[in-house]
C-alpha atoms as a PDB file:
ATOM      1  CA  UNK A   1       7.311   4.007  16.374  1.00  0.00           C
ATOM      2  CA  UNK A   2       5.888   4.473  12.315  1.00  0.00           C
ATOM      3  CA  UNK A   3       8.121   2.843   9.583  1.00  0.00           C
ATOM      4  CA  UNK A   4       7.709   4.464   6.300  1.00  0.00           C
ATOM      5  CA  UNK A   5       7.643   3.098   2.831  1.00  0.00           C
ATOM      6  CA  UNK A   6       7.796   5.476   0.050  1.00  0.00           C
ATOM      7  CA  UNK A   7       8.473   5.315  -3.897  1.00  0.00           C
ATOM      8  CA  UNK A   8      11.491   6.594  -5.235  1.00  0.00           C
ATOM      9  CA  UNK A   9      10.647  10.367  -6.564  1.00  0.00           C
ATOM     10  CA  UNK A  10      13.388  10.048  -9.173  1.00  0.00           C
ATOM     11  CA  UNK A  11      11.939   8.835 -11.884  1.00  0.00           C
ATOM     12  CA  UNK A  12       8.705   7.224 -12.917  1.00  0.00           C
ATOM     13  CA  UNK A  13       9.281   3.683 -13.158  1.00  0.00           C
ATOM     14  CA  UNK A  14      10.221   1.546 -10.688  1.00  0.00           C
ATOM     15  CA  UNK A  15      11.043  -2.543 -11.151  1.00  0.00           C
ATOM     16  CA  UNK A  16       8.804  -5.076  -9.949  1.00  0.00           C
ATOM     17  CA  UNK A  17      10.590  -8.998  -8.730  1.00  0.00           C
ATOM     18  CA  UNK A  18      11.682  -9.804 -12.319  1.00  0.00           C
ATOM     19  CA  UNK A  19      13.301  -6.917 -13.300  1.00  0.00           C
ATOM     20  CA  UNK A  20      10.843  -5.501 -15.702  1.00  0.00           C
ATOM     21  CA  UNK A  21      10.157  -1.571 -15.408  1.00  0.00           C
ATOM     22  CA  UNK A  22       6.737  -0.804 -14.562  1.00  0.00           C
ATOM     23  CA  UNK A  23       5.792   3.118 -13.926  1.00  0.00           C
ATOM     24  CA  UNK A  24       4.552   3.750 -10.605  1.00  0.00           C
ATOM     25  CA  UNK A  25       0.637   4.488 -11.008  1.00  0.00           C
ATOM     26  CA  UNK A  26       0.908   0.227 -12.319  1.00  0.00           C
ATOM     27  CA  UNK A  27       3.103  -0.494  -8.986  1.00  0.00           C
ATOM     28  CA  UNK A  28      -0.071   1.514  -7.063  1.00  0.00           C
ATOM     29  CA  UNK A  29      -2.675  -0.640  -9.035  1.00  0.00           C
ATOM     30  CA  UNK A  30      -0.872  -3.865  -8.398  1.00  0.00           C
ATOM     31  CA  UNK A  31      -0.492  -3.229  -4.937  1.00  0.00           C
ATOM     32  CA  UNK A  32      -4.447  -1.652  -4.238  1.00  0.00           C
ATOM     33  CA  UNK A  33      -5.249  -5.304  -6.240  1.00  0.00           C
ATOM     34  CA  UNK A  34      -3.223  -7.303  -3.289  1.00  0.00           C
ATOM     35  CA  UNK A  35      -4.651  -5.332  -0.422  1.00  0.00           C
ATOM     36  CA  UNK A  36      -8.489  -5.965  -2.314  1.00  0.00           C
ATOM     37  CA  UNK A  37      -7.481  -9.606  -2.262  1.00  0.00           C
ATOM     38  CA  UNK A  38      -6.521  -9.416   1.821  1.00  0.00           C
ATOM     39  CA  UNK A  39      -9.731  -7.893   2.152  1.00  0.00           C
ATOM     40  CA  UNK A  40     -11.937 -10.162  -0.055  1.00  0.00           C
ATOM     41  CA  UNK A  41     -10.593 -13.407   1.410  1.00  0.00           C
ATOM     42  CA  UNK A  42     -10.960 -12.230   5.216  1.00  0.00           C
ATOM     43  CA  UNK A  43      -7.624 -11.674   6.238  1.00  0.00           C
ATOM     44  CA  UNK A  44      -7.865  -7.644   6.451  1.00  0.00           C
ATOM     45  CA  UNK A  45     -10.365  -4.755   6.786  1.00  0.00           C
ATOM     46  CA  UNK A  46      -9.893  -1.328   5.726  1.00  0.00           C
ATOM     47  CA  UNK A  47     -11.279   1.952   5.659  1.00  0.00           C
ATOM     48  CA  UNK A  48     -11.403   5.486   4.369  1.00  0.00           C
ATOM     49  CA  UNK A  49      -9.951   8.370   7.047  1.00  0.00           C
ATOM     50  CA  UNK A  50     -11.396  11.819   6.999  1.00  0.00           C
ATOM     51  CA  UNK A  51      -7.872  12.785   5.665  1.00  0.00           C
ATOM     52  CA  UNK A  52      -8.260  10.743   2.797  1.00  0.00           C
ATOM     53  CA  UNK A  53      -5.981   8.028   3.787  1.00  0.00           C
ATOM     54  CA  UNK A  54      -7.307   4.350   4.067  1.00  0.00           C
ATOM     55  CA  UNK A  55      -6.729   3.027   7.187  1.00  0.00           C
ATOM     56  CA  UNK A  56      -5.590  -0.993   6.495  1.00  0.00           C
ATOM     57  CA  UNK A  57      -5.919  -3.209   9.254  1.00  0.00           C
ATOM     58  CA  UNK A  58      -4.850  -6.525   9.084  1.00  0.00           C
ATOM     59  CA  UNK A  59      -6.199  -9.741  11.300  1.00  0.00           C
ATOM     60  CA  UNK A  60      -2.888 -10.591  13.039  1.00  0.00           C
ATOM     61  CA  UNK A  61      -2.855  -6.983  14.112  1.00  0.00           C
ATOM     62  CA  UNK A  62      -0.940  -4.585  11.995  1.00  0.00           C
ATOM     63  CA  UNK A  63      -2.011  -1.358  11.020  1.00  0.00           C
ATOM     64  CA  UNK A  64      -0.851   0.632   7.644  1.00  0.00           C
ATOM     65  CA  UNK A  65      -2.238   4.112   6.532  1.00  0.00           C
ATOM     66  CA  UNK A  66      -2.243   3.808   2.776  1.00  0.00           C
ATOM     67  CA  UNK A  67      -1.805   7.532   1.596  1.00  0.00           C
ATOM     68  CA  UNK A  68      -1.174   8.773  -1.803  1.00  0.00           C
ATOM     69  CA  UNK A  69       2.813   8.277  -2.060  1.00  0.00           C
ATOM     70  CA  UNK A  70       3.638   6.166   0.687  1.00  0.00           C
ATOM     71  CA  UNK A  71       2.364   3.069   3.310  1.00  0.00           C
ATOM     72  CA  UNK A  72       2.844   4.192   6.987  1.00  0.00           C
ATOM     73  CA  UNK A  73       2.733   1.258   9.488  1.00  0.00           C
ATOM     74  CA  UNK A  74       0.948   2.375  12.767  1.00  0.00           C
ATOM     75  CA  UNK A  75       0.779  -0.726  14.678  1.00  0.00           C
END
C-alpha cells in the first residue's frame, strides 16, 4: 500500500505550524534541511534513483521516495 503526500497546486504559498505563509520552494528547502539532519545524525540514509527520485530510508524501517512535488511512502 503507498500513502501520498503532495502540496496543494492552488496557489504558491502554503503555511508552516505558526501560521505564517511561506511559498512552497521555502517549504521544499525546509524540509530537504530536516531530512539532511536525519541523515547527518545517523538516523536515515538516502539515495539518488535512476528516475531522479531520492530514495529515503529511515533506521526504524520506513521508506519514502522524495520526488519533485510529492513524498511517497514505500515501506
Amino acid at each position: 500500500m503507498r500513502a501520498m503526500a503532495r502540496s496543494s497546486t492552488a496557489g504558491a504559498n502554503g503555511q508552516v505550524a505558526n501560521g505564517a505563509a511561506v511559498s512552497l520552494e521555502d517549504a521544499k528547502a525546509l524540509v530537504l534541511a530536516a531530512i539532511g539532519e536525519l541523515v547527518e545524525d545517523g538516523k536515515a540514509e538516502w539515495r539518488r534513483m535512476a528516475t531522479g527520485e531520492f530514495e529515503l530510508r529511515l533506521i526504524s524501517g520506513e521508506v519514502f521516495l522524495l520526488g519533485e512535488i510529492g513524498v511517497t511512502r514505500v515501506a
